[in-house]
PDB file of N, CA and C in Angstrom:
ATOM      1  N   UNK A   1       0.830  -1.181   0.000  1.00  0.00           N
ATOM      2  CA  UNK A   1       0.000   0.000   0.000  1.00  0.00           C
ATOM      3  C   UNK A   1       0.873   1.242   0.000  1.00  0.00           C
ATOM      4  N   UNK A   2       1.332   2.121  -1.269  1.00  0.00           N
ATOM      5  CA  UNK A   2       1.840   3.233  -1.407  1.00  0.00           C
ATOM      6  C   UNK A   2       1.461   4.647  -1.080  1.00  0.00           C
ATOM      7  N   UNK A   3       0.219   4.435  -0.721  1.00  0.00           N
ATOM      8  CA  UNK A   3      -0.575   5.846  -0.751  1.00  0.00           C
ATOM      9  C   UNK A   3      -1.412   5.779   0.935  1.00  0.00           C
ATOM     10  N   UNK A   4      -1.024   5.734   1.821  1.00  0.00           N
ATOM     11  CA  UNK A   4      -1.521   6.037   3.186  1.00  0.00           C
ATOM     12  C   UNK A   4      -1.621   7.480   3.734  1.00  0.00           C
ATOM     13  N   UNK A   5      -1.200   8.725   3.241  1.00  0.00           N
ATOM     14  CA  UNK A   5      -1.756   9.740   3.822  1.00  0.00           C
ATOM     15  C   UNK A   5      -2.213  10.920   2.847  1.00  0.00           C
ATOM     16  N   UNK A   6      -3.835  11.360   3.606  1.00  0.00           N
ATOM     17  CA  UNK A   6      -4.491  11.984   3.931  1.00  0.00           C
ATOM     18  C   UNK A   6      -4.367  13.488   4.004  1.00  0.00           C
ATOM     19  N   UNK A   7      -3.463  14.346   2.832  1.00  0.00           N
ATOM     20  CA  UNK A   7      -3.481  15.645   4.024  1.00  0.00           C
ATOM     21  C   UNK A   7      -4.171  16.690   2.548  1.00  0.00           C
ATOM     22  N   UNK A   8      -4.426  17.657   3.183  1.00  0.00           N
ATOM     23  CA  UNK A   8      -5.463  18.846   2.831  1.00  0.00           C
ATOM     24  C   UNK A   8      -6.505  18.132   1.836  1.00  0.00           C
ATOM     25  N   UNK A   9      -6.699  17.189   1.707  1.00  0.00           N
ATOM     26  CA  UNK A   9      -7.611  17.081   0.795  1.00  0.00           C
ATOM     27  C   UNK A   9      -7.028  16.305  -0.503  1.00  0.00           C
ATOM     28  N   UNK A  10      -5.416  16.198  -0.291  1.00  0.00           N
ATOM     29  CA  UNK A  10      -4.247  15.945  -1.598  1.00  0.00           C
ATOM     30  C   UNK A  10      -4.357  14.251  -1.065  1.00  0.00           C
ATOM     31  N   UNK A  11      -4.042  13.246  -1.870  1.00  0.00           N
ATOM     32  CA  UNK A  11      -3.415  11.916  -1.593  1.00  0.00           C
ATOM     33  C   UNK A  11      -2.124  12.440  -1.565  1.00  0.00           C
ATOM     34  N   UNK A  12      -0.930  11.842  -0.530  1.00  0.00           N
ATOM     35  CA  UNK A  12      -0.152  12.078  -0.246  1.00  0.00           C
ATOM     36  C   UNK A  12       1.001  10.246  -0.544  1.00  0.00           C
ATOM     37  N   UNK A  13       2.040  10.737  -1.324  1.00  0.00           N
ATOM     38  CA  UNK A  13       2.897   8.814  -1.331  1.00  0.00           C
ATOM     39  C   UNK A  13       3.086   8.760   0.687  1.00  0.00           C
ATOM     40  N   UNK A  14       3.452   7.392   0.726  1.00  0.00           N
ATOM     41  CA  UNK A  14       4.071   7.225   1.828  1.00  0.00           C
ATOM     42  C   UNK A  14       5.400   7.627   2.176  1.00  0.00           C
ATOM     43  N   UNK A  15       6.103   8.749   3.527  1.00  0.00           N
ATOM     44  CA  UNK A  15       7.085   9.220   3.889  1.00  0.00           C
ATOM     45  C   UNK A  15       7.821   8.467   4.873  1.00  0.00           C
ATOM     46  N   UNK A  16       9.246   8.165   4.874  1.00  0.00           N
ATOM     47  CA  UNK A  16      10.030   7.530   5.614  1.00  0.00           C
ATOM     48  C   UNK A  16      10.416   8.462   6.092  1.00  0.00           C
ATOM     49  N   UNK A  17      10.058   9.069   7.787  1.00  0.00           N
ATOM     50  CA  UNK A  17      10.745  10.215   8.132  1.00  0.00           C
ATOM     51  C   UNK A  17      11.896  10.184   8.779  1.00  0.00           C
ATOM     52  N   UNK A  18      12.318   8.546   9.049  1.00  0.00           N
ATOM     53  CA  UNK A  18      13.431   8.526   9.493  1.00  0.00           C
ATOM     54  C   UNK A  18      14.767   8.617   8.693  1.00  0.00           C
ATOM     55  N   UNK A  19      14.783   7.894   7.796  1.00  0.00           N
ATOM     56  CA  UNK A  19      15.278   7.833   6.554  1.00  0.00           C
ATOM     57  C   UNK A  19      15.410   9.471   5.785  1.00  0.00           C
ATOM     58  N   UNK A  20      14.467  10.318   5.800  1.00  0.00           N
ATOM     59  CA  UNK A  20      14.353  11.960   5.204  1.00  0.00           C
ATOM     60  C   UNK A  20      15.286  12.557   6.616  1.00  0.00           C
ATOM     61  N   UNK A  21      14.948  12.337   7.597  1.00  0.00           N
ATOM     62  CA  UNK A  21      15.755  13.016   9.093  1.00  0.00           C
ATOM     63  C   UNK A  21      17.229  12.848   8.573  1.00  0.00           C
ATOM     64  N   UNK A  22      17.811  11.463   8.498  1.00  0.00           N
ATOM     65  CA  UNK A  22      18.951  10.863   8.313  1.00  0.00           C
ATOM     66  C   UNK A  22      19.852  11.713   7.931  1.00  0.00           C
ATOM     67  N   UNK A  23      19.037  11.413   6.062  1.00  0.00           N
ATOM     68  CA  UNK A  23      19.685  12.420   5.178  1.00  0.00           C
ATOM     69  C   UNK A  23      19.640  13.410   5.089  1.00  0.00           C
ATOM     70  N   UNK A  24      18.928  14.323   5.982  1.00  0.00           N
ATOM     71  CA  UNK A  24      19.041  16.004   6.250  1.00  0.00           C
ATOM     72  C   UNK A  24      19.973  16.003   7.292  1.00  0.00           C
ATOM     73  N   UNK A  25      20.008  15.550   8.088  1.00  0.00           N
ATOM     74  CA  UNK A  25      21.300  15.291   9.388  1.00  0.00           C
ATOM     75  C   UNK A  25      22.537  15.421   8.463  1.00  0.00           C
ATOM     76  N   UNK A  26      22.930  13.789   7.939  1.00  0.00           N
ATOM     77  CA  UNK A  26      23.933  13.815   7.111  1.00  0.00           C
ATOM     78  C   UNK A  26      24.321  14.594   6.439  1.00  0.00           C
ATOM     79  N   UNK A  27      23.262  15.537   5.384  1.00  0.00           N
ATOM     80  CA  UNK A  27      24.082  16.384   5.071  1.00  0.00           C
ATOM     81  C   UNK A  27      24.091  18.050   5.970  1.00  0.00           C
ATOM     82  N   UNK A  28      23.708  17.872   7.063  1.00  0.00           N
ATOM     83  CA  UNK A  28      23.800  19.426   7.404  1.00  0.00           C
ATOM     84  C   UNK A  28      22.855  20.345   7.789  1.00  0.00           C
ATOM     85  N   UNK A  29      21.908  19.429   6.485  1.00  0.00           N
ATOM     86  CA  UNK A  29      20.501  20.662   6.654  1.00  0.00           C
ATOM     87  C   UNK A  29      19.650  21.234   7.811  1.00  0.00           C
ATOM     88  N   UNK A  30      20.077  20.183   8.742  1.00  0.00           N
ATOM     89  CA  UNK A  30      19.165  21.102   9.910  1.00  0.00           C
ATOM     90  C   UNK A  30      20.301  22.304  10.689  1.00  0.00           C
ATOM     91  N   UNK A  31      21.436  22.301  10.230  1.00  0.00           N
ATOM     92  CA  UNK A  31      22.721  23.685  10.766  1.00  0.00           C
ATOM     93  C   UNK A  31      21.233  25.285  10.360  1.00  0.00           C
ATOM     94  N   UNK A  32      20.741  24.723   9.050  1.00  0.00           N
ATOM     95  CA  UNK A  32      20.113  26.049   8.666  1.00  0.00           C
ATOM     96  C   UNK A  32      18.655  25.633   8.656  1.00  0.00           C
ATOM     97  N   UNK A  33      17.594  24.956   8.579  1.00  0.00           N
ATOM     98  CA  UNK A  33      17.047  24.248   8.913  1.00  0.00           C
ATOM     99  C   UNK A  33      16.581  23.490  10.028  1.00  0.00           C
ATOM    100  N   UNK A  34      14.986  23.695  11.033  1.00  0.00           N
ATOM    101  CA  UNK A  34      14.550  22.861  11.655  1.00  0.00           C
ATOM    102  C   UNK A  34      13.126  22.466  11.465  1.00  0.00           C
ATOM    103  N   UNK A  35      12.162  21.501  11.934  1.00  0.00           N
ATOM    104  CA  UNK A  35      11.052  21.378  12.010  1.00  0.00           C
ATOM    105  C   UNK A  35      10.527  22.182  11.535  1.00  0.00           C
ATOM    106  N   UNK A  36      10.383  22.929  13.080  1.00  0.00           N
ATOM    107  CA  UNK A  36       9.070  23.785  13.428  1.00  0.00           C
ATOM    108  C   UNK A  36       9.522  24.973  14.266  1.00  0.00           C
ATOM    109  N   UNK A  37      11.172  25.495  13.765  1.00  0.00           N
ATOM    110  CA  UNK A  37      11.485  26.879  14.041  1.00  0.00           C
ATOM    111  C   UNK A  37      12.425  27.278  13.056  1.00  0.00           C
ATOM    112  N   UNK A  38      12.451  28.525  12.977  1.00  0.00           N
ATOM    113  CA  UNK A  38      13.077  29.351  11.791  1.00  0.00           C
ATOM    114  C   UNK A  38      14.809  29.313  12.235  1.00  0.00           C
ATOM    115  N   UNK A  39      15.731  28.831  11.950  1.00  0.00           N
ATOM    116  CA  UNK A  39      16.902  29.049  11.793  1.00  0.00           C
ATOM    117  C   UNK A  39      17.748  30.329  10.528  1.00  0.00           C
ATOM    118  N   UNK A  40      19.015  29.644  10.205  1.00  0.00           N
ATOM    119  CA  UNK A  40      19.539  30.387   8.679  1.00  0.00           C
ATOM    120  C   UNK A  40      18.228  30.443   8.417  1.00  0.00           C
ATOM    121  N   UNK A  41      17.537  29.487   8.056  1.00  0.00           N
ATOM    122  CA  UNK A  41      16.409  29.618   6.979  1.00  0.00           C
ATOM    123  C   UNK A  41      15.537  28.791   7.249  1.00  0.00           C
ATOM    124  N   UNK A  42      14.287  29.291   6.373  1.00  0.00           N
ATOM    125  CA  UNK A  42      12.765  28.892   6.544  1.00  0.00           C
ATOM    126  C   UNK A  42      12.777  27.176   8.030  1.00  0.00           C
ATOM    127  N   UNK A  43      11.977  27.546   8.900  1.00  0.00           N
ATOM    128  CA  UNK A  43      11.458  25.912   8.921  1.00  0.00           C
ATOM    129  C   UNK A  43      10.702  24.796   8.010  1.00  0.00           C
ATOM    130  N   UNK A  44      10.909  23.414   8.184  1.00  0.00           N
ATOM    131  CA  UNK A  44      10.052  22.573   7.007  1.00  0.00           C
ATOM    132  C   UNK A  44       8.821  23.059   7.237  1.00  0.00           C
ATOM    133  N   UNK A  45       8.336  23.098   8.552  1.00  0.00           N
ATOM    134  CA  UNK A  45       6.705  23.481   7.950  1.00  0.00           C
ATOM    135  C   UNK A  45       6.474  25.016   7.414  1.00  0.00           C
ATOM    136  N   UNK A  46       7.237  26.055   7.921  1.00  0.00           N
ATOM    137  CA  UNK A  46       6.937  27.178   6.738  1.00  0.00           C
ATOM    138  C   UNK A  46       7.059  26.973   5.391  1.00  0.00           C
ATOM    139  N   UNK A  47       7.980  25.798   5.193  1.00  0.00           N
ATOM    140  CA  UNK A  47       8.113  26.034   3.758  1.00  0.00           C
ATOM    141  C   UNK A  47       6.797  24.758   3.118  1.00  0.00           C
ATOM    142  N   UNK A  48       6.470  23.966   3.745  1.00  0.00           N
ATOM    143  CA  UNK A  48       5.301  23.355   3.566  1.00  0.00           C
ATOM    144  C   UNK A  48       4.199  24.233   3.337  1.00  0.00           C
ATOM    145  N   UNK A  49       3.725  24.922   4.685  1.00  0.00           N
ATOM    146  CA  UNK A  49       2.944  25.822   4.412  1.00  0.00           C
ATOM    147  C   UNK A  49       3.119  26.878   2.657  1.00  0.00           C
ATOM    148  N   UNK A  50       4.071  27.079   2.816  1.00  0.00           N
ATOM    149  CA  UNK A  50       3.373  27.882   1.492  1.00  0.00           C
ATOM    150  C   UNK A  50       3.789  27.308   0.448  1.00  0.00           C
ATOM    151  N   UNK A  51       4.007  26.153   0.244  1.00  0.00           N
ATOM    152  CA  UNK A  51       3.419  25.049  -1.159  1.00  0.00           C
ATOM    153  C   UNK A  51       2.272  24.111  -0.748  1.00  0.00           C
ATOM    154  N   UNK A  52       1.805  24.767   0.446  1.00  0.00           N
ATOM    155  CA  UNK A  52       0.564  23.406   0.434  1.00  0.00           C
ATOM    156  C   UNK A  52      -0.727  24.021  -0.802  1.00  0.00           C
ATOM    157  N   UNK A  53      -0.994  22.998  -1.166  1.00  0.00           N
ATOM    158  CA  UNK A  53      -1.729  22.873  -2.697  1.00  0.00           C
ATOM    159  C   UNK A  53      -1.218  23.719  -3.748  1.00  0.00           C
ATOM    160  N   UNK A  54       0.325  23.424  -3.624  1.00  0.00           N
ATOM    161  CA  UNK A  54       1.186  23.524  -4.789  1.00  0.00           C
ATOM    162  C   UNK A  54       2.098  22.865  -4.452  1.00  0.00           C
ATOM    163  N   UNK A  55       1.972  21.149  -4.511  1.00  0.00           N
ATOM    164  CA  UNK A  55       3.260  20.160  -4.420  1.00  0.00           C
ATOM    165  C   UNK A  55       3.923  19.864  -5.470  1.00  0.00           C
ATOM    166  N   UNK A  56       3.401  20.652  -6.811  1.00  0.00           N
ATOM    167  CA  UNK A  56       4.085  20.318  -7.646  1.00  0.00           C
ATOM    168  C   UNK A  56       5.334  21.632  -7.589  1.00  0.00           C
ATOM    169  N   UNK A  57       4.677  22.547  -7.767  1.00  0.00           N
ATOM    170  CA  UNK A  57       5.501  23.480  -7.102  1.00  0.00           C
ATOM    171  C   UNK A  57       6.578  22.957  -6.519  1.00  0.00           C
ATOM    172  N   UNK A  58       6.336  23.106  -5.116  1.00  0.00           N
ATOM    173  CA  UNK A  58       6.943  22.912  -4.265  1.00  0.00           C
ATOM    174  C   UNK A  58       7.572  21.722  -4.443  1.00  0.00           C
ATOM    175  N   UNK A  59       8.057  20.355  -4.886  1.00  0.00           N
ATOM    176  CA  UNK A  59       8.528  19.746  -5.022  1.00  0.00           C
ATOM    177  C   UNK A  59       9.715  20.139  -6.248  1.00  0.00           C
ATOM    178  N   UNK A  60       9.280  20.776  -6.980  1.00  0.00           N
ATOM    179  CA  UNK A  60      10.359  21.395  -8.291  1.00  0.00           C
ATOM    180  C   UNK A  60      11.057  22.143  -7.672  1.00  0.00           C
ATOM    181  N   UNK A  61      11.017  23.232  -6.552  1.00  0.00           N
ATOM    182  CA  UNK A  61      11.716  24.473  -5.818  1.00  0.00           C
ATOM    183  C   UNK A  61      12.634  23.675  -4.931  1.00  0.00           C
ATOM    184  N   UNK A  62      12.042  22.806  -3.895  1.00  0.00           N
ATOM    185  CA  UNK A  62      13.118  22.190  -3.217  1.00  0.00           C
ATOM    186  C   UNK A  62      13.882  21.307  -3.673  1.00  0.00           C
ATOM    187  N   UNK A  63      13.112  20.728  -4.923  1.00  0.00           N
ATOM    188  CA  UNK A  63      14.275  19.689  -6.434  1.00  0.00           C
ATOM    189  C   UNK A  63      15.520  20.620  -6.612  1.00  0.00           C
ATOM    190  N   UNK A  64      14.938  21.784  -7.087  1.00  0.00           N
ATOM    191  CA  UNK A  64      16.413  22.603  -7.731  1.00  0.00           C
ATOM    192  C   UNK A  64      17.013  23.502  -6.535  1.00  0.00           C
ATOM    193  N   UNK A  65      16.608  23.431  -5.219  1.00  0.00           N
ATOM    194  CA  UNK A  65      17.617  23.749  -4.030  1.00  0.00           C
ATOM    195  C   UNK A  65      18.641  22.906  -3.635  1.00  0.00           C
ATOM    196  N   UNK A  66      17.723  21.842  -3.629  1.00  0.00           N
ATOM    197  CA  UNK A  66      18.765  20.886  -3.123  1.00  0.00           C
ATOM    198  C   UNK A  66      19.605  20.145  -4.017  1.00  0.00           C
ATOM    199  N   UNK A  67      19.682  20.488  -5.620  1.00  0.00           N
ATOM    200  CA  UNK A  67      20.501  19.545  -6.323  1.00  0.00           C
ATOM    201  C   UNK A  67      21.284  20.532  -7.023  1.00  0.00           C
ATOM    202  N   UNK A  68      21.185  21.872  -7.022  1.00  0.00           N
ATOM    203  CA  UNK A  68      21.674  22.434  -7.915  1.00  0.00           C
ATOM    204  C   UNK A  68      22.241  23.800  -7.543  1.00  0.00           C
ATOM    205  N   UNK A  69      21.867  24.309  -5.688  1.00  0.00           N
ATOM    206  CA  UNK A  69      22.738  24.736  -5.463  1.00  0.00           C
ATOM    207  C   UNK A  69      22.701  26.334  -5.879  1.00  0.00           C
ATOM    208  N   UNK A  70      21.392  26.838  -5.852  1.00  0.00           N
ATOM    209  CA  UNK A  70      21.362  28.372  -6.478  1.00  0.00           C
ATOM    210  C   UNK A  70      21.259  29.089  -5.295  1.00  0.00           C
ATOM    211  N   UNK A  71      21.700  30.385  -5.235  1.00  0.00           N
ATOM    212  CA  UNK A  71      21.771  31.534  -4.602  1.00  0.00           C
ATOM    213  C   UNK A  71      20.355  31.225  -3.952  1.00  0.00           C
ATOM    214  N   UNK A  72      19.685  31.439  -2.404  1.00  0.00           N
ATOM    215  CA  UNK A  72      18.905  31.811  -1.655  1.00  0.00           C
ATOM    216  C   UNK A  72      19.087  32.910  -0.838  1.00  0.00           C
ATOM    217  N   UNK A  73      17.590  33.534  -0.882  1.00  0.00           N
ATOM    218  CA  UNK A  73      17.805  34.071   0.398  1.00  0.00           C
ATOM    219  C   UNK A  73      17.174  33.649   1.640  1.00  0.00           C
ATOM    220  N   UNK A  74      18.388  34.190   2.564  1.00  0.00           N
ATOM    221  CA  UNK A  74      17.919  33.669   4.385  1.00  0.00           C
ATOM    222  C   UNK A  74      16.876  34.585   4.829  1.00  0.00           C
ATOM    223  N   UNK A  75      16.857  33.929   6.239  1.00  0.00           N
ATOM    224  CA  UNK A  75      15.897  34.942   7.185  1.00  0.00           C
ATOM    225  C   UNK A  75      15.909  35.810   7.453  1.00  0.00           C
ATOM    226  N   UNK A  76      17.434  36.552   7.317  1.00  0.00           N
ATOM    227  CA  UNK A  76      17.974  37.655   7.657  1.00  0.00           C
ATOM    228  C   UNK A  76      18.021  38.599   6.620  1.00  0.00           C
ATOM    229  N   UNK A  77      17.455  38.250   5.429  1.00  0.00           N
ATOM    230  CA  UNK A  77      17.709  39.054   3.788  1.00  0.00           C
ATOM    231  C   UNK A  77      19.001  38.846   3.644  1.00  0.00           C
ATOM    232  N   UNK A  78      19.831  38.202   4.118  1.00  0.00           N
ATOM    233  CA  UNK A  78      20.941  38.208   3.168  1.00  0.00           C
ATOM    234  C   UNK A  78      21.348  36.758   1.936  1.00  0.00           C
ATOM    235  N   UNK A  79      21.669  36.659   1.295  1.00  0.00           N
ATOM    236  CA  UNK A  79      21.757  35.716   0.395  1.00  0.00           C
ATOM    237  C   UNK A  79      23.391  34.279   0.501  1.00  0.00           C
ATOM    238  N   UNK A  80      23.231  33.419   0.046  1.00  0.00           N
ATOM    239  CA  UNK A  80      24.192  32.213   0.276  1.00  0.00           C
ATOM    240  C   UNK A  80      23.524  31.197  -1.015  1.00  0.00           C
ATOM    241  N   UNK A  81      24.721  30.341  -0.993  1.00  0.00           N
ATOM    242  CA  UNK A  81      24.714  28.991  -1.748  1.00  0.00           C
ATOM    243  C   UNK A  81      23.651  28.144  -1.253  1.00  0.00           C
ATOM    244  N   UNK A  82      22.861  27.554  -1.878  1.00  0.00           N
ATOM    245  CA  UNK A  82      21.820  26.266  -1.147  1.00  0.00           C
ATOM    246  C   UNK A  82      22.935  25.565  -1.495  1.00  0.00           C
ATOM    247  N   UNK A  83      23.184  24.772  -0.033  1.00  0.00           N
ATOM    248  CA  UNK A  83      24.368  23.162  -0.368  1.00  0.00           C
ATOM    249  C   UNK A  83      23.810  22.321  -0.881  1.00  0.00           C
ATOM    250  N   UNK A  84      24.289  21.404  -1.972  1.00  0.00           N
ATOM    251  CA  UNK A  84      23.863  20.310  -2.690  1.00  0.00           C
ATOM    252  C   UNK A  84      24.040  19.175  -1.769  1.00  0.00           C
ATOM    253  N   UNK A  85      23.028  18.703  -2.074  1.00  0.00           N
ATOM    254  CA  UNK A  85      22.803  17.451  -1.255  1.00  0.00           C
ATOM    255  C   UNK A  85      23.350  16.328  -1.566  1.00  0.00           C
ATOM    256  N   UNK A  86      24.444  15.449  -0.761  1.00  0.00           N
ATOM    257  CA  UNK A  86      25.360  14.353  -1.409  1.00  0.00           C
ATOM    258  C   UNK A  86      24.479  13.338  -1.264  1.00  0.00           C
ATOM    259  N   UNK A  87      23.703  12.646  -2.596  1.00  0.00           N
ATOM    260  CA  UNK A  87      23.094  11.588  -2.658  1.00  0.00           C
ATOM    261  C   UNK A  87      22.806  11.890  -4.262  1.00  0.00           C
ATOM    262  N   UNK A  88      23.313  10.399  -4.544  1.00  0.00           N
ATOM    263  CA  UNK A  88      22.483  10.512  -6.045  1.00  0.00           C
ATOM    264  C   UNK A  88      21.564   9.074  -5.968  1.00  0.00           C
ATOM    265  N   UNK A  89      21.234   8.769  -5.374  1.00  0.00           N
ATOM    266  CA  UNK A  89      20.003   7.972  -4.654  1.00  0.00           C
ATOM    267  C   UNK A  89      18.675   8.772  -4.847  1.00  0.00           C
ATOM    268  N   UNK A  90      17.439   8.892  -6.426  1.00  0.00           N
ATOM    269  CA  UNK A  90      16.480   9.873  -6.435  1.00  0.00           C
ATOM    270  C   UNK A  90      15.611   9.501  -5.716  1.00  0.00           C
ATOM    271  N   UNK A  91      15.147   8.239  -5.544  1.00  0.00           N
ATOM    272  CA  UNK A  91      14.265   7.740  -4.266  1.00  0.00           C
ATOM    273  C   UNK A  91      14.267   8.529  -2.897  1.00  0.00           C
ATOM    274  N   UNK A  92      15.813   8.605  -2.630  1.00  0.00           N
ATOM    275  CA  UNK A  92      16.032   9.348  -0.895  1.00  0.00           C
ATOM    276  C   UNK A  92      15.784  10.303  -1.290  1.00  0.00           C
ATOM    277  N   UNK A  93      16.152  11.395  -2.364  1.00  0.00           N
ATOM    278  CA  UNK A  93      16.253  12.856  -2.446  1.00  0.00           C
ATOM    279  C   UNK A  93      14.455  13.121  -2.422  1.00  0.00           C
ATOM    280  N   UNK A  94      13.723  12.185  -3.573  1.00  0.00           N
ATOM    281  CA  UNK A  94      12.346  12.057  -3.067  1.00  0.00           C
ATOM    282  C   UNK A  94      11.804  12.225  -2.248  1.00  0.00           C
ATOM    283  N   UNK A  95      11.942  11.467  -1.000  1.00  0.00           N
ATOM    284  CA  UNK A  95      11.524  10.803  -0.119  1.00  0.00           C
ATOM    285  C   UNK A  95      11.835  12.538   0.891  1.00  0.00           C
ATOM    286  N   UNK A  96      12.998  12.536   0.640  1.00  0.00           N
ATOM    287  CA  UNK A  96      13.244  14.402   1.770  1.00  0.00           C
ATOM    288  C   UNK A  96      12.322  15.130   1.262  1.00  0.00           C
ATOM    289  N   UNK A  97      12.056  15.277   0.280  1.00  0.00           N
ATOM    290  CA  UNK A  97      11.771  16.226  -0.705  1.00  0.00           C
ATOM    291  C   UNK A  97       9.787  16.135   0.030  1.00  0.00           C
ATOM    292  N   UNK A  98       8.977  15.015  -0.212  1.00  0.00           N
ATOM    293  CA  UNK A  98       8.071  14.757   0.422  1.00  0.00           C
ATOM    294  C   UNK A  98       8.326  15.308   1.832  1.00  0.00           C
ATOM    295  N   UNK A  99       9.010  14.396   2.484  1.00  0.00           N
ATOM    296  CA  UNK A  99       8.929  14.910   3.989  1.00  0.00           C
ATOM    297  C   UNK A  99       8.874  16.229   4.319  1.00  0.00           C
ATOM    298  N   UNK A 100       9.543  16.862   3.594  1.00  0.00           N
ATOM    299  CA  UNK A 100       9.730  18.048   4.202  1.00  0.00           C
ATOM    300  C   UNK A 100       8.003  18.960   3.732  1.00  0.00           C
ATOM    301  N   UNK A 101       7.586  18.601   3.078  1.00  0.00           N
ATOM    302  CA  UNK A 101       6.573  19.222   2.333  1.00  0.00           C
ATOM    303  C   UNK A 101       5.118  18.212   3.225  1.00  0.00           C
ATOM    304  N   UNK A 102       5.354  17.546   4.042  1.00  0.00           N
ATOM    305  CA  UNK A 102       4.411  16.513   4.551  1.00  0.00           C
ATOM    306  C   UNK A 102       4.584  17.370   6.039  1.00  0.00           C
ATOM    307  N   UNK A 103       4.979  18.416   6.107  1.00  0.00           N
ATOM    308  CA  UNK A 103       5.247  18.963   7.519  1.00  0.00           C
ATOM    309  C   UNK A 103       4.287  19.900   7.948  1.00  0.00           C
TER     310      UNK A 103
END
């Protein structure tokens, strides 16, 4: 069964959040990055929040943050590198990519 959650009204795939934790650990991402408070930058659920009912969206924006590494800006208005994420595993990068948007 691939499809177990329920959210706004969207079918949602199934999220391994341990496995998405892992690989945000591993590479760093929570240094700028947490949950459910604003660090360097956005928390997962702010940034959930404003792609919710735009996952396509939002799945393309955090696709080309995390693989490709373009200029962002932080919380603070000032701007930096998004770090590329060491995995060429598209399943895991998936799988973050959901989680973080499942927040």
């Amino acid at each position: 069964m691939g499809l177990l959650c329920i959210s706004s009204g969207v079918l949602a795939a199934e999220v391994d959040a341990d496995a998405a934790l892992a690989l945000a650990k591993k590479n760093d991402c929570t240094k700028c990055h947490a949950v459910d408070k604003t660090k360097k930058g956005p928390s997962y659920k702010k940034v959930a929040a404003k792609y919710k009912g735009k996952m396509a969206e939002g799945e393309e924006k955090i696709l080309k943050n995390i693989t490709t590494g373009p200029k962002v800006k932080l919380e603070d208005g000032s701007e930096e590198e998004h770090k590329i994420i060491d995995s060429k595993d598209p399943k895991a990068i998936k799988n973050l990519i959901d989680w973080i948007l499942a927040q």
